[in-house]
Structure formats: C-alpha cells, structure tokens
C-alpha atoms as a PDB file:
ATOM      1  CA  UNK A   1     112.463  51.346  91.273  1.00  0.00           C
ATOM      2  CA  UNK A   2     110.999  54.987  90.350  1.00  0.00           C
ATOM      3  CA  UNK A   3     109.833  54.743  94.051  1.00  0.00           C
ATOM      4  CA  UNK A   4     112.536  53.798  95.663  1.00  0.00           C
ATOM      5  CA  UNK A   5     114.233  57.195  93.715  1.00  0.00           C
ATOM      6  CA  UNK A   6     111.855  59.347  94.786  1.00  0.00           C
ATOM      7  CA  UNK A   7     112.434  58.525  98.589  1.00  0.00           C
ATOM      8  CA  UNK A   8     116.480  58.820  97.958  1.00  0.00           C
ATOM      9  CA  UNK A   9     115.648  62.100  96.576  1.00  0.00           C
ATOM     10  CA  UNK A  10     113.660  62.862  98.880  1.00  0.00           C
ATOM     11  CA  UNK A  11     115.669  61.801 101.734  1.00  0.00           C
ATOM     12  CA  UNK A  12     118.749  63.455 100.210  1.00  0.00           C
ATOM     13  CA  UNK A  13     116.779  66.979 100.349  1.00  0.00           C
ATOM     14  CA  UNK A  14     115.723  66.501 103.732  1.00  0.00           C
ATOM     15  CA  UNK A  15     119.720  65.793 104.816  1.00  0.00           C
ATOM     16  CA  UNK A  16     120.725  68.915 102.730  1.00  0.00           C
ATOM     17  CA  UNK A  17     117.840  71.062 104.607  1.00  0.00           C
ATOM     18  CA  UNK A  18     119.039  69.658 108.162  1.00  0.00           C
ATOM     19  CA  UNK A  19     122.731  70.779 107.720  1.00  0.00           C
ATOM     20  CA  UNK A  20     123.482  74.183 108.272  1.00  0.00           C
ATOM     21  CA  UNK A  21     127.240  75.831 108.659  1.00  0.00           C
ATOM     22  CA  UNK A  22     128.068  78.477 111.106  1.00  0.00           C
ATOM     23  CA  UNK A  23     130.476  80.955 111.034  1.00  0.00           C
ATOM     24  CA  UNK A  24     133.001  81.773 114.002  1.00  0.00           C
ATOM     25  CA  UNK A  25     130.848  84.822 114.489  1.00  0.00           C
ATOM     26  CA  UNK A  26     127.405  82.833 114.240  1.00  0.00           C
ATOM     27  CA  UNK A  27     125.692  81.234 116.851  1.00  0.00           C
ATOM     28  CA  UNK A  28     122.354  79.035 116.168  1.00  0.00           C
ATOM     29  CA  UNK A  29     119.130  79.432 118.391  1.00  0.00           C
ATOM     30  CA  UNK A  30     117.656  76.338 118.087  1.00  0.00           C
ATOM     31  CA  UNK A  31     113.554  75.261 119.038  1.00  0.00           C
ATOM     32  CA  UNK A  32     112.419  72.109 118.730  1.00  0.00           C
ATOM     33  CA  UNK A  33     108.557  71.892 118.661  1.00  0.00           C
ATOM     34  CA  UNK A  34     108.759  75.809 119.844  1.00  0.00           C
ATOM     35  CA  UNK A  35     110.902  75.186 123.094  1.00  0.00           C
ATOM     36  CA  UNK A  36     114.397  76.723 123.302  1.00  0.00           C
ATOM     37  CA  UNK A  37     117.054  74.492 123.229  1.00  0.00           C
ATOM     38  CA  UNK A  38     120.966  75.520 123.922  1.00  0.00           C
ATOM     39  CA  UNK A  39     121.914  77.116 120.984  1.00  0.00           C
ATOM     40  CA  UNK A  40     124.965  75.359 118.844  1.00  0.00           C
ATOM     41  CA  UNK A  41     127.528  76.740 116.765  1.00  0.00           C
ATOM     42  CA  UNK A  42     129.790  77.712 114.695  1.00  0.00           C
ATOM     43  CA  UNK A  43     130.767  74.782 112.726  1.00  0.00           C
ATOM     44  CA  UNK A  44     128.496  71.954 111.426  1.00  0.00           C
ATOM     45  CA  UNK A  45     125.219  71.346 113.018  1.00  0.00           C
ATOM     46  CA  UNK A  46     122.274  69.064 112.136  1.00  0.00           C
ATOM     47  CA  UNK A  47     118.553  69.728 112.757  1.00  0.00           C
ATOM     48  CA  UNK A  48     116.062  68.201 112.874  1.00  0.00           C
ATOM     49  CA  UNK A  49     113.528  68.604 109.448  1.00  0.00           C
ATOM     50  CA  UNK A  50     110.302  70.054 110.758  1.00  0.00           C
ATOM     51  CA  UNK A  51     110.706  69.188 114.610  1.00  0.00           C
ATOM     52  CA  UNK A  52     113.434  71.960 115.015  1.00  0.00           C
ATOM     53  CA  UNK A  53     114.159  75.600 113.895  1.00  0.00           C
ATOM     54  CA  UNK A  54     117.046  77.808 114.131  1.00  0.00           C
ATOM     55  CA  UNK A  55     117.337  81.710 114.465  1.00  0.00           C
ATOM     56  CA  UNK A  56     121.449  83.004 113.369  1.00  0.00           C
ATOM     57  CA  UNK A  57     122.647  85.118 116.034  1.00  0.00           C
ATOM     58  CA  UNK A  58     125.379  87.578 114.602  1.00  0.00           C
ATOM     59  CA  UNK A  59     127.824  88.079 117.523  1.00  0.00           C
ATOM     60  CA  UNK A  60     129.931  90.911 116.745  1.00  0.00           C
ATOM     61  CA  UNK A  61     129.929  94.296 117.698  1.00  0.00           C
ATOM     62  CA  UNK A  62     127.389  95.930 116.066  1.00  0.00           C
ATOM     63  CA  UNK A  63     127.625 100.066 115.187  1.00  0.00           C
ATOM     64  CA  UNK A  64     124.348 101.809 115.305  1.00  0.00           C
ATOM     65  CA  UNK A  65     123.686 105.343 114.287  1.00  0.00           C
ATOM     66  CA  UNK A  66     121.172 107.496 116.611  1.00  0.00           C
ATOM     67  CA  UNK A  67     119.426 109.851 114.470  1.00  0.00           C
ATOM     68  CA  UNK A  68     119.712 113.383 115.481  1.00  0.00           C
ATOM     69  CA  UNK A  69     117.283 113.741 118.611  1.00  0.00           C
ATOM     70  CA  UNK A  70     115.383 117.120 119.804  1.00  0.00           C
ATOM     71  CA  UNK A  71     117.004 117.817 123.206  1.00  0.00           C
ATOM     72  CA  UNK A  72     116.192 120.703 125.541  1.00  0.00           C
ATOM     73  CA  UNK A  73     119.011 121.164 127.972  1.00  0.00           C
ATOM     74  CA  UNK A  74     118.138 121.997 131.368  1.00  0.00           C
ATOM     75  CA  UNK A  75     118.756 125.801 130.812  1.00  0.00           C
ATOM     76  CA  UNK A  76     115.884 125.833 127.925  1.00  0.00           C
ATOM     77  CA  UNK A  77     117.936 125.367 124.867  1.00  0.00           C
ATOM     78  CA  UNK A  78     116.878 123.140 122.008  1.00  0.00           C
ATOM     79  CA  UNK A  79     119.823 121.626 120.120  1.00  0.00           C
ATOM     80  CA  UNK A  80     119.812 118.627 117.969  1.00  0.00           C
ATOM     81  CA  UNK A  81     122.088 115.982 119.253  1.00  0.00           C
ATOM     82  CA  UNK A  82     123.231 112.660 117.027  1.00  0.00           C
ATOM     83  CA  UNK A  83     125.299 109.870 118.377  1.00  0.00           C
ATOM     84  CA  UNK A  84     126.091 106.219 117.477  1.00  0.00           C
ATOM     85  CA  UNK A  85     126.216 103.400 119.967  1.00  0.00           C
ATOM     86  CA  UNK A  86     128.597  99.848 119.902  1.00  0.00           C
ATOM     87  CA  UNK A  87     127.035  96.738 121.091  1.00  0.00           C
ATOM     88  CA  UNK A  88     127.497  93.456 121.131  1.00  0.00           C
ATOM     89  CA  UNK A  89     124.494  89.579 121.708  1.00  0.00           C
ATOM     90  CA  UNK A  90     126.782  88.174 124.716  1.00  0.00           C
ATOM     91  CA  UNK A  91     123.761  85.475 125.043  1.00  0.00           C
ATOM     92  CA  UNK A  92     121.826  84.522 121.735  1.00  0.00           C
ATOM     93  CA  UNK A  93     119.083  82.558 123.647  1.00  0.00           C
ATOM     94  CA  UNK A  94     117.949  85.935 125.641  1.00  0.00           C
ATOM     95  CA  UNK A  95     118.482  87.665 122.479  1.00  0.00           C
ATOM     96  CA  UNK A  96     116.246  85.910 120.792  1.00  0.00           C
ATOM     97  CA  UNK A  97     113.572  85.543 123.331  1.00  0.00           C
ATOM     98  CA  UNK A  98     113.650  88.158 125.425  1.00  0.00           C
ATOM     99  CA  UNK A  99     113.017  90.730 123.530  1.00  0.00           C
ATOM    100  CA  UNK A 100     110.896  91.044 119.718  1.00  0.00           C
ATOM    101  CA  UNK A 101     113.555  92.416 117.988  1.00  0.00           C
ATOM    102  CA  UNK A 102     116.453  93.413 119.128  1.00  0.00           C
ATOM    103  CA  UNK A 103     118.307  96.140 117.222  1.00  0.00           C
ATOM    104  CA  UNK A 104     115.059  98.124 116.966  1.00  0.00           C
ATOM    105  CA  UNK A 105     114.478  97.465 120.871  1.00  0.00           C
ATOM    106  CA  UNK A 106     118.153  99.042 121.220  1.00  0.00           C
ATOM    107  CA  UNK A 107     117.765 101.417 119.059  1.00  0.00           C
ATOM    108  CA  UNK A 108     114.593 102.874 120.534  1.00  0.00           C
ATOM    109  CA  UNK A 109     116.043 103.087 124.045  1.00  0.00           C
ATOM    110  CA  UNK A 110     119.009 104.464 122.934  1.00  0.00           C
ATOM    111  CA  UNK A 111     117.260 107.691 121.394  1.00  0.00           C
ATOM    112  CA  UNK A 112     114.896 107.867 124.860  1.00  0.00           C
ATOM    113  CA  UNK A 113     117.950 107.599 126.785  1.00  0.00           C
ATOM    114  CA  UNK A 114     119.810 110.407 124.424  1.00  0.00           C
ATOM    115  CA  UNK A 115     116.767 112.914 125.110  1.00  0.00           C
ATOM    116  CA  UNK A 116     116.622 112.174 129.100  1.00  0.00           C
ATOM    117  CA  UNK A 117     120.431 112.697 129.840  1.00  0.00           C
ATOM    118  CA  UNK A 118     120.941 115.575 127.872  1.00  0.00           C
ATOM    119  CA  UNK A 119     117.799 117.284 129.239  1.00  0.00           C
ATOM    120  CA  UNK A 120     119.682 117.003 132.528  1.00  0.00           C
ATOM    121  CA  UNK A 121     122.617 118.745 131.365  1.00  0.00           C
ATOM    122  CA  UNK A 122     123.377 122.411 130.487  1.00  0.00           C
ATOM    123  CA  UNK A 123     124.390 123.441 127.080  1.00  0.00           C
ATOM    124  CA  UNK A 124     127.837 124.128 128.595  1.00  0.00           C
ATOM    125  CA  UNK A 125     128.099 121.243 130.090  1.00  0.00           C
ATOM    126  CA  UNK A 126     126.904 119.512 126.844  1.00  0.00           C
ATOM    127  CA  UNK A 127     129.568 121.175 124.713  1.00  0.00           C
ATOM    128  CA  UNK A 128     132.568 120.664 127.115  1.00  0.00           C
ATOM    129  CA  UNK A 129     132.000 117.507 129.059  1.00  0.00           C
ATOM    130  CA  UNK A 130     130.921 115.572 126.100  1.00  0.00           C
ATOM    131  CA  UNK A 131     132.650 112.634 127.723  1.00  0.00           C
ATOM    132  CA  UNK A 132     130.752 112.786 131.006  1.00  0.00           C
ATOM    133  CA  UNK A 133     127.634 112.478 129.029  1.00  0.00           C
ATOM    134  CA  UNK A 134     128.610 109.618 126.780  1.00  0.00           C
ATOM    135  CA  UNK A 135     129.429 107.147 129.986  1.00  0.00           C
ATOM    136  CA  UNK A 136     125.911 108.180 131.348  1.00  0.00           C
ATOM    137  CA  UNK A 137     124.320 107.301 128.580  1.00  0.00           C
ATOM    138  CA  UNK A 138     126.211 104.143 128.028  1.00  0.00           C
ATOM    139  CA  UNK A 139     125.441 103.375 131.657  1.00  0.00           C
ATOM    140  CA  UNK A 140     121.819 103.779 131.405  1.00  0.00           C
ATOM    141  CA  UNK A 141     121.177 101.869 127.849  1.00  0.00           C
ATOM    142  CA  UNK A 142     123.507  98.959 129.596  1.00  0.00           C
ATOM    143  CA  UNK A 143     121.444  98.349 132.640  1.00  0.00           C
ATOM    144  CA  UNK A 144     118.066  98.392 130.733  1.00  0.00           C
ATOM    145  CA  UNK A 145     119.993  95.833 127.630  1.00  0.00           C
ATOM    146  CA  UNK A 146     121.382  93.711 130.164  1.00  0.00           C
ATOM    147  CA  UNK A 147     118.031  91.530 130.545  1.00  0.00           C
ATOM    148  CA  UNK A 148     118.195  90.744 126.771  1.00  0.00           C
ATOM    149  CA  UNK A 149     121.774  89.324 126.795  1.00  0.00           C
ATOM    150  CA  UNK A 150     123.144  92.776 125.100  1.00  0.00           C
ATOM    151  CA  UNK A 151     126.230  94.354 126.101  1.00  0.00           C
ATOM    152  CA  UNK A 152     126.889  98.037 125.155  1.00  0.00           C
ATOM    153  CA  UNK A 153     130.587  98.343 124.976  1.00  0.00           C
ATOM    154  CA  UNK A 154     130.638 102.336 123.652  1.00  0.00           C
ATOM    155  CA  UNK A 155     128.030 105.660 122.630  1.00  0.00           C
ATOM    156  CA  UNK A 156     129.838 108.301 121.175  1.00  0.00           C
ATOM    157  CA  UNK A 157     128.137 111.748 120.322  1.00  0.00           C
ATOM    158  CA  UNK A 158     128.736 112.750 117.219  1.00  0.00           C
ATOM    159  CA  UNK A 159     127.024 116.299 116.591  1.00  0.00           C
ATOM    160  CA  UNK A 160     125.174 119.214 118.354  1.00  0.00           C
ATOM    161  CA  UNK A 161     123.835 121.509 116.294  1.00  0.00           C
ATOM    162  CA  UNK A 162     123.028 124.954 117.634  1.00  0.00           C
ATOM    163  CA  UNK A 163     120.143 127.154 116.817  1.00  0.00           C
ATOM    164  CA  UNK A 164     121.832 130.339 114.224  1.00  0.00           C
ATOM    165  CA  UNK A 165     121.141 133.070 117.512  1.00  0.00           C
ATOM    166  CA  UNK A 166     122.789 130.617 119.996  1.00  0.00           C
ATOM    167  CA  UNK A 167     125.897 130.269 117.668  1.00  0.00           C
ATOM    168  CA  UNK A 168     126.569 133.665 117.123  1.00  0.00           C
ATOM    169  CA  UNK A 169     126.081 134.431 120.724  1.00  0.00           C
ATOM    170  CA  UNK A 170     128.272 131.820 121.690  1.00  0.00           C
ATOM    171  CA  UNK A 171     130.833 133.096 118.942  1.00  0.00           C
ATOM    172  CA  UNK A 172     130.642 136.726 120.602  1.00  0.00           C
ATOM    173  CA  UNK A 173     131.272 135.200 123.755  1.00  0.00           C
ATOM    174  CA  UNK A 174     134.021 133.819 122.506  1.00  0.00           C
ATOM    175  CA  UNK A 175     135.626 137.113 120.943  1.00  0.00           C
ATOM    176  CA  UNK A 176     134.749 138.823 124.138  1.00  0.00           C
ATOM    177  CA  UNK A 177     136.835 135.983 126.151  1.00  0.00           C
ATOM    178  CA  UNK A 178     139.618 136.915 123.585  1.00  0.00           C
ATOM    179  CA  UNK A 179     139.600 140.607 123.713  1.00  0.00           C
ATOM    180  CA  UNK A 180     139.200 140.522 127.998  1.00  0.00           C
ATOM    181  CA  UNK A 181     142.857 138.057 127.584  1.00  0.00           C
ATOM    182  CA  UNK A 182     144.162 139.994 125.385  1.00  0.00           C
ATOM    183  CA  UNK A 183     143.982 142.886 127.513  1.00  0.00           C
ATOM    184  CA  UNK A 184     145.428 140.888 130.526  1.00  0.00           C
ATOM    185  CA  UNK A 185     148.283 139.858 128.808  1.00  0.00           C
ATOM    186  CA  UNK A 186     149.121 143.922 127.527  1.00  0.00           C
ATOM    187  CA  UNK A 187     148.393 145.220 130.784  1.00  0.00           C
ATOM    188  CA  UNK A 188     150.469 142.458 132.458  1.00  0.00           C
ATOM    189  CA  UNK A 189     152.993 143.417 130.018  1.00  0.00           C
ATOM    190  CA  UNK A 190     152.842 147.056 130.945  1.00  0.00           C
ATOM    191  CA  UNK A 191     153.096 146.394 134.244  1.00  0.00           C
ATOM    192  CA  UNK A 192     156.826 143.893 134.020  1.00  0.00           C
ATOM    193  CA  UNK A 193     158.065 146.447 132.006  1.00  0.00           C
ATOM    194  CA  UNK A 194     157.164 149.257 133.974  1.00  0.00           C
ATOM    195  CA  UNK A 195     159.088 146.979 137.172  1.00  0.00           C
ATOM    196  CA  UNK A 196     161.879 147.055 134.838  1.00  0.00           C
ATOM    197  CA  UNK A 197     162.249 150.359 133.934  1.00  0.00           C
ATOM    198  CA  UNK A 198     162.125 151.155 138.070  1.00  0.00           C
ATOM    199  CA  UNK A 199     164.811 148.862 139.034  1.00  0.00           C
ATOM    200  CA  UNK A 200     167.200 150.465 135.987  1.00  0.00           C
ATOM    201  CA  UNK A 201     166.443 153.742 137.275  1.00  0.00           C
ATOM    202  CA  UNK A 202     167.227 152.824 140.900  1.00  0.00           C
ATOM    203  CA  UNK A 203     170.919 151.419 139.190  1.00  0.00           C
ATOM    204  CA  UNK A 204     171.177 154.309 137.131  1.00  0.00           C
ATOM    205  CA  UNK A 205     171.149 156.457 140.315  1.00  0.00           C
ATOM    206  CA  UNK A 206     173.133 155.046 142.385  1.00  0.00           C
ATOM    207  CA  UNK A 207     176.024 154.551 139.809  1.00  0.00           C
ATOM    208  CA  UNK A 208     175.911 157.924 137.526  1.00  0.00           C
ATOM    209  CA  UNK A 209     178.091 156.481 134.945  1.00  0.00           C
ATOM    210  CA  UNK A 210     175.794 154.026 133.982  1.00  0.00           C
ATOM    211  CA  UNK A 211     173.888 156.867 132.625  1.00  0.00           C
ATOM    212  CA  UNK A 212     176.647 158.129 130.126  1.00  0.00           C
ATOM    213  CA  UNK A 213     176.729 154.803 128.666  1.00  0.00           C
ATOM    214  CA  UNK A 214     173.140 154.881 127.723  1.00  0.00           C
ATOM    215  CA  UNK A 215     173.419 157.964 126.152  1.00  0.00           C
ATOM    216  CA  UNK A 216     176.326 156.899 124.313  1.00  0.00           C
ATOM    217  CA  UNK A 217     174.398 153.168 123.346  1.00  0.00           C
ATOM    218  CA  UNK A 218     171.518 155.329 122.615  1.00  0.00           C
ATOM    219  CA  UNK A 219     173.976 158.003 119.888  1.00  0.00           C
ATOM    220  CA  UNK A 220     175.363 154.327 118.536  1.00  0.00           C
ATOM    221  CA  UNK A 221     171.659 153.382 118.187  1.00  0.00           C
ATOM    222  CA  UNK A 222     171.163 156.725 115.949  1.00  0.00           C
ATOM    223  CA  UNK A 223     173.988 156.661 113.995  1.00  0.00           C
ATOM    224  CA  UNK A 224     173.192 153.365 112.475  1.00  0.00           C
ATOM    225  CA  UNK A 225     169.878 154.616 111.040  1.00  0.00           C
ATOM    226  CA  UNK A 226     170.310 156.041 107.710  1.00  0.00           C
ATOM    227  CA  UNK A 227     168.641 159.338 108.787  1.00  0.00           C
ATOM    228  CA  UNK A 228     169.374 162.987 107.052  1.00  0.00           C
ATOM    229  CA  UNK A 229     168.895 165.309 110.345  1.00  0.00           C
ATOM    230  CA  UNK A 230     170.688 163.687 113.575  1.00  0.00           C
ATOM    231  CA  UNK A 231     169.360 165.348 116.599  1.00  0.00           C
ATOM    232  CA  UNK A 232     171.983 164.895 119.367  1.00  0.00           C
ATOM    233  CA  UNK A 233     170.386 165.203 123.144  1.00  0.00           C
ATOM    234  CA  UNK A 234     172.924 166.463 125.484  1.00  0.00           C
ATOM    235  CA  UNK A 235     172.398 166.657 129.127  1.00  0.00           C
ATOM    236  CA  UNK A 236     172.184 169.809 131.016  1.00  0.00           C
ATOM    237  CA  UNK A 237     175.178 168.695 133.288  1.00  0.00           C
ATOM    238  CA  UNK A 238     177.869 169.277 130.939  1.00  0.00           C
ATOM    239  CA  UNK A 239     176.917 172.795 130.083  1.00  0.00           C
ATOM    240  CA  UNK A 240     177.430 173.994 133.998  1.00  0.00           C
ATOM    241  CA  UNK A 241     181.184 174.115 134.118  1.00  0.00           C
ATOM    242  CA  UNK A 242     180.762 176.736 131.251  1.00  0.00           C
ATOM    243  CA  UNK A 243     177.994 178.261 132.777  1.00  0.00           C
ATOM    244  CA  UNK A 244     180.146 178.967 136.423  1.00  0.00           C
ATOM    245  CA  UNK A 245     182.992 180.242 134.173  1.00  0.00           C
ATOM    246  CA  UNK A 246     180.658 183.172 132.388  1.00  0.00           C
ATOM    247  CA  UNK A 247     179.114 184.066 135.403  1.00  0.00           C
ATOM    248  CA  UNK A 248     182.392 184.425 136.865  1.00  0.00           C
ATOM    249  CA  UNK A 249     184.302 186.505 134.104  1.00  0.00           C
ATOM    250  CA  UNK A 250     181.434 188.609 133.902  1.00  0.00           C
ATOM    251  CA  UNK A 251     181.156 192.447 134.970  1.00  0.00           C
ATOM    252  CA  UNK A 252     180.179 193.412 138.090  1.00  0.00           C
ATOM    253  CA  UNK A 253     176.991 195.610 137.849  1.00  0.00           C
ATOM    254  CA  UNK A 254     177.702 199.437 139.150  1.00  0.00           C
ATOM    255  CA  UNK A 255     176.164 200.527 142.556  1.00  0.00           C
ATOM    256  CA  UNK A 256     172.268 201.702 142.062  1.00  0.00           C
ATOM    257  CA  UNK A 257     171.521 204.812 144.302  1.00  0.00           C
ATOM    258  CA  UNK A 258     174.971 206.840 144.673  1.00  0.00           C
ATOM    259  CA  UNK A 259     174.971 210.266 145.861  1.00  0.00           C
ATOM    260  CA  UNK A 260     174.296 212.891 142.926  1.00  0.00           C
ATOM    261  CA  UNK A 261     177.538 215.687 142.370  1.00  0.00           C
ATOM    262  CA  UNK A 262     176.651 218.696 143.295  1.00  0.00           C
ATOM    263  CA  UNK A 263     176.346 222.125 141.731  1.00  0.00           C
END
C-alpha cells in the first residue's frame, strides 16, 4: 500500500507540474525534446513532464526607456539625446528563437539607431522637427525587429540637452529674433500712422473747416485736464482782418527829399 501512495503522489505532482494557466496577454512557446512546437495559449494547457518545455511570451506593448545617447549632429554639435520606444511580440515563436534575448536585442538597436539618425540631422533640425526624426527612427528599428516577430508601434524623444555655450547662444539668438520683430512691428507702426496723418492732411485741405474743429476738439481736449496754466494756440489767420484794419487807419509817412525854404 505505502507503494502504491508514493506513485499517486507522485503521479499527482507530475499532473500539477504539466498544467500551466495563461493569461489573455500570455502566449506559451512550447519545445518538445528541443524542437519548436506552435505555441498555445492563454487558457489551460498541458505539457508534457520532461519531454516538453515552455517559454511565457508577454504580448503587450512594452515601454522602453533609451538612455541618454552622445549624438553629434551633422553641423558638429554634441548634445545628449534620450527617448523611449513602444513595442509589441506579434509572433512568440520568432521571439523566442530568433533572437537571444529580445528586449536587450531591442534595446541595443534602438540606442545605435538614436546615434545614426540624429548624426544626420542638424541641431535645428533636431530641435524643431522632432517629429520627422521620431518616424525615422521608428522606421529604421522596425525593419531591422521585423525578423524577430517585433513590432515597434511608437519612439518618442524625450530630451536634448545642450552644451551651457550652445544654450546661451541659442538664447541670444532668440532675444536678437525678438528685438529685430520688435522693431518691424514699431517701424511698421510708424509707417500706418504716418499714411494716416497724410490722408487727414489732404481732407483737412481741401475742406478748411475741418481744421477749426480740430482746434476746437483739441481746446476740449485741454480743458478737461486739471492743469494751472492753459496755453491757448491761435492761428495766424484770425489776426489778419485786424492786421489790414491798422495798416489801413494808419498815417501816411511825409514825403523824404522836399525842396529846402529859402533864405
């Protein structure tokens, strides 16, 4: 009897090591004497003790962080450039054999791939067009990841860091750009109001009243400011009717060289 336990025991550990449970996100590699067999999952599965062995496949996307990388851009700047790349195992079996391991294979290629494409690039171009750069990357890592049954779905950069000289020459730049707009706009200002100021003079001239009711706008203006001395401008053309009149009720000067009486 104390045999026939030990091969139920026995027996029972054997079932217990042959059942394994997947997850809806699992898949199960399975070899059987060291060939590959299609690979099972999720659910329930059986192997078989000894003859077969399984390898979990994990197939959701997967986030990897690139450490920052030493990139010289094509116009001989060295910047320090981070990202982090999205993939996905679309076939466990090629996952599994194709490659050792995987995520470090990725990884690896990834940061090669980082260096190469941003060597190509300028620093402007690698500060603005940050999105041109991420599709090449993902483009390039793709096509080499395809053989191992690995999809990259997304590489994002995450930060360039700048050397302290290029910064602040890039942050002069910058104030210099503001300054040379800032002009634009004040001469461009100058310049409308200066159009203005031509077309209400051509107005003003051609209809003379329209110059007595700026002066009057402009004594209205005044006399709303609390000021203690009120300086009122008065144009020369009123004064001329008085003018005429004085020059007319003046004096006639005498004759210069008469004859002198005589003796």
């Amino acid at each position: 009897m104390a045999g026939v336990g030990v091969i139920i025991v026995i027996f029972v550990v054997f079932l217990m090591s042959s059942i394994k449970v997947l997850n809806e996100y699992e898949r199960g590699v399975i070899f059987r004497l060291g060939r590959l067999t299609p690979y099972r999952g999720p659910g329930v599965i059986i192997l078989i003790p000894i003859l077969e062995r399984m390898v979990r496949i994990d197939l959701r996307t997967v986030p990897l962080e690139i450490p920052p990388q030493d990139v010289i851009t094509r116009d001989n700047v060295t910047v320090k450039v981070s990202a982090v790349l999205y993939f996905r195992v679309i076939d466990p079996s090629r996952a599994v054999t194709e490659v050792n391991n995987y995520l470090f294979a990725t990884l690896q290629l990834a940061q090669t791939t980082l260096r190469s494409v941003g060597g190509q690039s300028e620093l402007d171009d690698l500060l603005s067009q940050r999105d041109k750069l991420n599709a090449r990357i993902q483009e390039v890592v793709d096509a080499q990841t395809e053989p191992w049954g690995i999809k990259v779905t997304l590489i994002e950069i995450k930060n360039i860091d700048l050397p302290q000289d290029m910064q602040r020459a890039i942050a002069a730049q910058a104030e210099a750009e503001r300054e040379r707009r800032a002009k634009v706009i004040a001469a461009e200002g100058e310049f409308q109001a200066s159009q203005r100021l031509s077309e209400a003079a051509d107005i003003m001239s051609k209809n003379p009243i329209t110059l007595q009711l700026r002066y009057l706008q402009t004594l209205a203006e005044i006399a709303t400011e609390h000021n203690s001395t009120t300086v009122f401008p008065l144009p020369i053309d009123l004064f001329e009717p008085f003018m005429r009149l004085r020059q007319m009720m003046a004096p006639s000067a005498p004759a210069s060289g008469g004859d002198k009486p005589k003796a």
